[in-house]
Protein backbone atom coordinates (compact mmCIF):
# COMPACT_ATOMS: atom_id res chain seq x y z
CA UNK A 1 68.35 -18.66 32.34
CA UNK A 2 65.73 -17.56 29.95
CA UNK A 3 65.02 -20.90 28.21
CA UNK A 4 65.59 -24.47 27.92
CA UNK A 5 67.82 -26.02 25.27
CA UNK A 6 66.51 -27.95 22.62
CA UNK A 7 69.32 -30.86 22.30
CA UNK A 8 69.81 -33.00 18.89
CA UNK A 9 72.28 -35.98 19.73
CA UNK A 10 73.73 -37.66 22.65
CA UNK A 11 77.58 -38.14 21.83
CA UNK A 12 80.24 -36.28 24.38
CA UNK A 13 81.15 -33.71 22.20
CA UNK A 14 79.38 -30.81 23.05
CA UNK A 15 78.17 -27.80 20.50
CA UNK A 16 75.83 -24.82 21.21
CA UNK A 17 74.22 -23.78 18.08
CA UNK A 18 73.25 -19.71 17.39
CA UNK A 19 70.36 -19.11 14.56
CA UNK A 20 70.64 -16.17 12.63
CA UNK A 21 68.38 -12.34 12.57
CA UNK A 22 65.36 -13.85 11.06
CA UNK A 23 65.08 -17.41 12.54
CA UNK A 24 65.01 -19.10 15.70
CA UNK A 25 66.54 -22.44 17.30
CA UNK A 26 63.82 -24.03 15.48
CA UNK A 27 65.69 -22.61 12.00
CA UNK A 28 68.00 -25.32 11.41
CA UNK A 29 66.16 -27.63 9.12
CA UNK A 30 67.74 -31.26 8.91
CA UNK A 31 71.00 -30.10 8.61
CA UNK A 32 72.13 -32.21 12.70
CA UNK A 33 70.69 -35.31 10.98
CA UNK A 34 73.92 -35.22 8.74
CA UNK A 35 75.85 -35.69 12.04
CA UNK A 36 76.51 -38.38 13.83
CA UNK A 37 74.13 -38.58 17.13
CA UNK A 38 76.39 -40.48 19.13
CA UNK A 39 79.54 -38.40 18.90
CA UNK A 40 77.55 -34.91 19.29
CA UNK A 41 75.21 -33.37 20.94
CA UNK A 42 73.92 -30.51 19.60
CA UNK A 43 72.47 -27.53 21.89
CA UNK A 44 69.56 -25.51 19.66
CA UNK A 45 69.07 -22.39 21.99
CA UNK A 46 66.94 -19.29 21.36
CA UNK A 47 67.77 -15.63 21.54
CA UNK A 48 65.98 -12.86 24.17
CA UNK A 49 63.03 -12.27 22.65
CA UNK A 50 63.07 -15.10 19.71
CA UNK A 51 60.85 -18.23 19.42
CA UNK A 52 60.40 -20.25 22.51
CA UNK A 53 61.85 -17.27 24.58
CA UNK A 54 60.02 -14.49 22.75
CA UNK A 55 58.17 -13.05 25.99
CA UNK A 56 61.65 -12.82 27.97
CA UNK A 57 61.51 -8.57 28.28
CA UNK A 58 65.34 -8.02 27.72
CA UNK A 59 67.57 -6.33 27.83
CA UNK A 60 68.08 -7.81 24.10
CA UNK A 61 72.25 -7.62 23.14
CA UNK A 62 74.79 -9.61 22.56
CA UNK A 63 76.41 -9.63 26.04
CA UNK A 64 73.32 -10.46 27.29
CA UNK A 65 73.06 -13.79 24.87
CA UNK A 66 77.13 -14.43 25.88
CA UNK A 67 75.67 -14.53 29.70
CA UNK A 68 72.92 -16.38 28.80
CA UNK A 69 75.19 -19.10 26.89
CA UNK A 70 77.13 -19.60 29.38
CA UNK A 71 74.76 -19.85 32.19
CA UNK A 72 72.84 -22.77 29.85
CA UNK A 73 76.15 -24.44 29.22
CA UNK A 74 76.73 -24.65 33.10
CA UNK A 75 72.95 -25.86 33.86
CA UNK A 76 73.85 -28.74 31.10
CA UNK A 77 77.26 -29.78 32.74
CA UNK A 78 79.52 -28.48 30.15
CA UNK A 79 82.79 -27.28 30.59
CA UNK A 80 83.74 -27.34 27.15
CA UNK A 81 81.94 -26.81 24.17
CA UNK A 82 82.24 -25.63 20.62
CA UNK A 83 79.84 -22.66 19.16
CA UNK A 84 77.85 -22.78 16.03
CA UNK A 85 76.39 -19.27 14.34
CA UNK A 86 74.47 -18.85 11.48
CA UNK A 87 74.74 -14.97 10.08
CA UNK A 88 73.79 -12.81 12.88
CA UNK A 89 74.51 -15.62 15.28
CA UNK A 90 78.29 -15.36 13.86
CA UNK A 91 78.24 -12.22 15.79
CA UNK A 92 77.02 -14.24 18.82
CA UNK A 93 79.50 -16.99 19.25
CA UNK A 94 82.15 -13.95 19.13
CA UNK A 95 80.76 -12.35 21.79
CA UNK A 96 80.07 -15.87 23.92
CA UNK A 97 83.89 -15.93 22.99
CA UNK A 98 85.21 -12.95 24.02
CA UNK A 99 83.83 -13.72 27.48
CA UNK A 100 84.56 -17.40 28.36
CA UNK A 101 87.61 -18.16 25.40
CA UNK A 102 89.20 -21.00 27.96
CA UNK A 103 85.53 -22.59 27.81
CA UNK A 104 85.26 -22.71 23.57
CA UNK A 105 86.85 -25.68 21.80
CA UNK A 106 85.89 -24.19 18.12
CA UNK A 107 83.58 -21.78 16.42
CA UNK A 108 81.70 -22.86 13.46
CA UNK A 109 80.14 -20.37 10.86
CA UNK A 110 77.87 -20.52 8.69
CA UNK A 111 77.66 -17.47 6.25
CA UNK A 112 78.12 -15.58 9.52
CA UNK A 113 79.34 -12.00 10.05
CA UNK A 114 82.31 -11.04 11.28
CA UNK A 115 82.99 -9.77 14.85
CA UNK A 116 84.05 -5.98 12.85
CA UNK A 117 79.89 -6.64 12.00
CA UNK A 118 78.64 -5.98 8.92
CA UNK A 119 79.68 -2.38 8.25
CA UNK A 120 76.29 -1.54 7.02
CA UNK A 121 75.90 2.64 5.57
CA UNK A 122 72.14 4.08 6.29
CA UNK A 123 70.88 3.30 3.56
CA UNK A 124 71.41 -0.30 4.03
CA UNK A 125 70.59 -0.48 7.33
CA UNK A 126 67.24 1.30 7.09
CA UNK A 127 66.37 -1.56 4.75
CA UNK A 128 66.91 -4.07 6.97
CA UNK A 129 65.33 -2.01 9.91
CA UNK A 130 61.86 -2.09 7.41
CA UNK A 131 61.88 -5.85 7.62
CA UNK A 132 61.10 -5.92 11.33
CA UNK A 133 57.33 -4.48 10.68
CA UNK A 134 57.81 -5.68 7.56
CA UNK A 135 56.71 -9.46 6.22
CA UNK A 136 57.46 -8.34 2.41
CA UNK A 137 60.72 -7.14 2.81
CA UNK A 138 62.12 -9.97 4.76
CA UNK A 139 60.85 -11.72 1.86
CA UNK A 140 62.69 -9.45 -0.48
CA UNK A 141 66.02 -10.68 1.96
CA UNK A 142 65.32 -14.09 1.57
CA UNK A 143 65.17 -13.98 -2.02
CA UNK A 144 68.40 -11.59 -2.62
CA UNK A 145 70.90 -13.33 -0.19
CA UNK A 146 70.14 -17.02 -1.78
CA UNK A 147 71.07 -15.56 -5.37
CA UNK A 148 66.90 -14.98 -6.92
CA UNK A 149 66.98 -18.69 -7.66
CA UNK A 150 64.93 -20.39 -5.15
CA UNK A 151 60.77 -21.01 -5.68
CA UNK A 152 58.16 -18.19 -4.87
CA UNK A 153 56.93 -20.98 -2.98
CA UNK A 154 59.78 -21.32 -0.89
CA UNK A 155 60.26 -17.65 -0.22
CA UNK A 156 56.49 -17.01 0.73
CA UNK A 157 56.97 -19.90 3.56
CA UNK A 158 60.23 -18.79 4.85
CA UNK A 159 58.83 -15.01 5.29
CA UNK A 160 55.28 -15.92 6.36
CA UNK A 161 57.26 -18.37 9.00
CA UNK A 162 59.05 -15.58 10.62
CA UNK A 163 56.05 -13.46 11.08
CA UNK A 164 55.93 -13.11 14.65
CA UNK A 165 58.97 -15.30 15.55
CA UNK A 166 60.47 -12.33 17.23
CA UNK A 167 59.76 -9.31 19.01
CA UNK A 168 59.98 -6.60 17.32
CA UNK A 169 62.35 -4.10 19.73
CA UNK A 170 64.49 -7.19 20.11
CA UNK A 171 65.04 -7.58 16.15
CA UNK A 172 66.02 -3.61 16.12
CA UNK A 173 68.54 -4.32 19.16
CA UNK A 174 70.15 -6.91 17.79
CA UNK A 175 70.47 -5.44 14.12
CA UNK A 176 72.14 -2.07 15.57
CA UNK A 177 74.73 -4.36 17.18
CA UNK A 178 75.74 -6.93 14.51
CA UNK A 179 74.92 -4.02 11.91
CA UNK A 180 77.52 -1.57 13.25
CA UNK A 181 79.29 -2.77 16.00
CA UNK A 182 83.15 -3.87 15.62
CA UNK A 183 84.84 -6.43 18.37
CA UNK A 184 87.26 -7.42 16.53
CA UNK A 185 89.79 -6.26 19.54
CA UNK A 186 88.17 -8.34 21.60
CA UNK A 187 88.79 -11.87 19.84
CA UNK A 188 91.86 -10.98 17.04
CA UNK A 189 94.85 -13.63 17.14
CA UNK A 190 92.94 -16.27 19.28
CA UNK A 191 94.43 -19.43 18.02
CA UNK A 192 91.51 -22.03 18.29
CA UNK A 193 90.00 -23.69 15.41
CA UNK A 194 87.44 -21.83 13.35
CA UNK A 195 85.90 -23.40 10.30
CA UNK A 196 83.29 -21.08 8.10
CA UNK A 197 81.13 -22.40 5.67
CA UNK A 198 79.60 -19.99 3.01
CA UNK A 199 76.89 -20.63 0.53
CA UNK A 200 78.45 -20.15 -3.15
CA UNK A 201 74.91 -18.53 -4.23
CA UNK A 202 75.63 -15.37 -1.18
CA UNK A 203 76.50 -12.31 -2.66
CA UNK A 204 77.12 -10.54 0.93
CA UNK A 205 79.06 -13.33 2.50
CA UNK A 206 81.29 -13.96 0.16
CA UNK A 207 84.64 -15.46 -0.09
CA UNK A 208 86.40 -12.27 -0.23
CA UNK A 209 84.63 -11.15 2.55
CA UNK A 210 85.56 -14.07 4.52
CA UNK A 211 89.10 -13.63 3.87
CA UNK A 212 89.73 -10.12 4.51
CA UNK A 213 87.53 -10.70 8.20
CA UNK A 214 86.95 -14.01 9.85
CA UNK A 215 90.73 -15.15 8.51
CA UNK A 216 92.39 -12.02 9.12
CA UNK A 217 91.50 -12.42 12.77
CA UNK A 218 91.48 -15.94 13.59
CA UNK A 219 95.35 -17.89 12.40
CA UNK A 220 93.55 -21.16 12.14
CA UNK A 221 90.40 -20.70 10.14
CA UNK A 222 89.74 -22.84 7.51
CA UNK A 223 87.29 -21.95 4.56
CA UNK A 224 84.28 -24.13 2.78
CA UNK A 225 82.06 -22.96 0.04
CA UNK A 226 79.13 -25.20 -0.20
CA UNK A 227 77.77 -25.54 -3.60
CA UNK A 228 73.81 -25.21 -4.61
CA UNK A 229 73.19 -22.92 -1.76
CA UNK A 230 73.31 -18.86 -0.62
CA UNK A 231 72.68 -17.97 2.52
CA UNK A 232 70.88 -20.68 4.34
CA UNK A 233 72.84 -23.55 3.21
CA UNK A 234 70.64 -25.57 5.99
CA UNK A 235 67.81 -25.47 4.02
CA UNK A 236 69.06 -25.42 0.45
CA UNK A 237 71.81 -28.14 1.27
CA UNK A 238 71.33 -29.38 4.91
CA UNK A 239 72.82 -33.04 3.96
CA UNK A 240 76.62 -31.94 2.82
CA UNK A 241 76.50 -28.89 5.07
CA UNK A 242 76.06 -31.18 8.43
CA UNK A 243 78.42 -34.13 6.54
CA UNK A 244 80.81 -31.05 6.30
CA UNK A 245 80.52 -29.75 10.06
CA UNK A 246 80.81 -33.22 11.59
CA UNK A 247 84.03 -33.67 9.41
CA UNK A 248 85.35 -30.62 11.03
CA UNK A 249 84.77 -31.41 14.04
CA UNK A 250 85.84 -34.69 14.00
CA UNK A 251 89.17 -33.33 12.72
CA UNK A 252 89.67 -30.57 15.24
CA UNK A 253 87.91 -31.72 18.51
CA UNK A 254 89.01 -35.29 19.40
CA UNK A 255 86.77 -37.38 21.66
């Protein structure tokens, strides 16, 4: 395994928590102070190439984090465990799915993208690919996917904070897969609880979107919007974003 887990908690139920294409395991904020420590614990795990495991050399893909999930769930003694993703790590907890489903009690996501990706044309995607070399447009990402309403201040931080958070080649893998890949096969019509939480602010990972994806392929999803926020609801509302993940859980997974 290519790092060691970063747990938040101490409670029996178990959750393994995926950050999304510009953050790290460190990118949660406050929002596992919301939940309650001795009912949870929370597993805060880093990508290939991201944060503490930014010198692992690759290969940098999803089936390679789905291995690597698994392999830290068995080093921590869990059979059982539910999946948090934020955006890109939506992606993730699919793929962690798709290979161990008899070992995932729920999947939690945050304005994450669907396992048919984001279905991103060239133009689009080309952005995005700028942003790796590029400090200024991540900031220009920041700024559009939490609605233009957030401080300069706040937006200078969160860009100068992911400068050299990741490697670069493993930011370009990653993009190409939950850019433009579809596994949607892989994980339609699987009946376990999936709860998605979307900032009202997003203007990608909307409502509609969530409908016509994440609920088309999973019977039992519910849907959340959390108010005040876009696309990092853990920063912009951490408090009633974790109040609303441990109520989920403690709906769906029974201790």
């Amino acid at each position: 395994m290519h790092a060691t887990a970063n747990l938040v908690g101490h409670g029996p139920r178990h959750v393994i928590a995926l950050s999304g294409w510009m953050g790290s395991a460190a990118h949660w904020g406050t929002v596992f102070d919301a939940m309650d420590p001795a009912a949870t614990t929370v597993a805060l795990i880093d990508y290939r190439g991201y944060g503490a495991a930014r010198e692992h050399p690759g290969p940098y893909g999803f089936a390679q984090v789905a291995g690597d999930v698994v392999a830290m769930a068995d080093q921590l003694g869990w059979d059982r465990y539910s999946l948090i993703g934020h955006s890109m790590g939506g992606v993730a907890i699919q793929h962690v799915l798709a290979l161990a489903p008899e070992r995932v009690d729920a999947l939690i996501g945050i304005t994450a993208v669907p396992a048919c990706g984001s279905r991103m044309d060239d133009a689009r995607l080309g952005f995005f690919d700028k942003a790796v070399d590029d400090v200024g447009v991540r900031r220009k990402i920041f700024e559009v996917s939490t609605g233009g309403r957030l401080s300069a201040a706040w937006l200078d931080r969160m860009a100068a904070e992911s400068d050299g958070l990741m490697r670069p080649d493993a930011m370009r893998a990653y993009l190409r897969e939950w850019a433009t890949q579809d596994i949607s096969a892989r994980i339609a019509g699987l009946e376990l609880p999936v709860g998605l939480f979307i900032g009202e602010h997003d203007p990608t990972l909307s409502e509609a979107l969530m409908r016509d994806t994440w609920m088309r392929f999973y019977p039992n999803a519910t849907l959340e919007v959390i108010g005040n926020a876009g696309h990092y609801p853990m920063f912009e509302a951490p408090v009633m974003l974790g109040t609303r993940i441990d109520a989920f859980l403690n709906d769906r997974i029974r201790l």
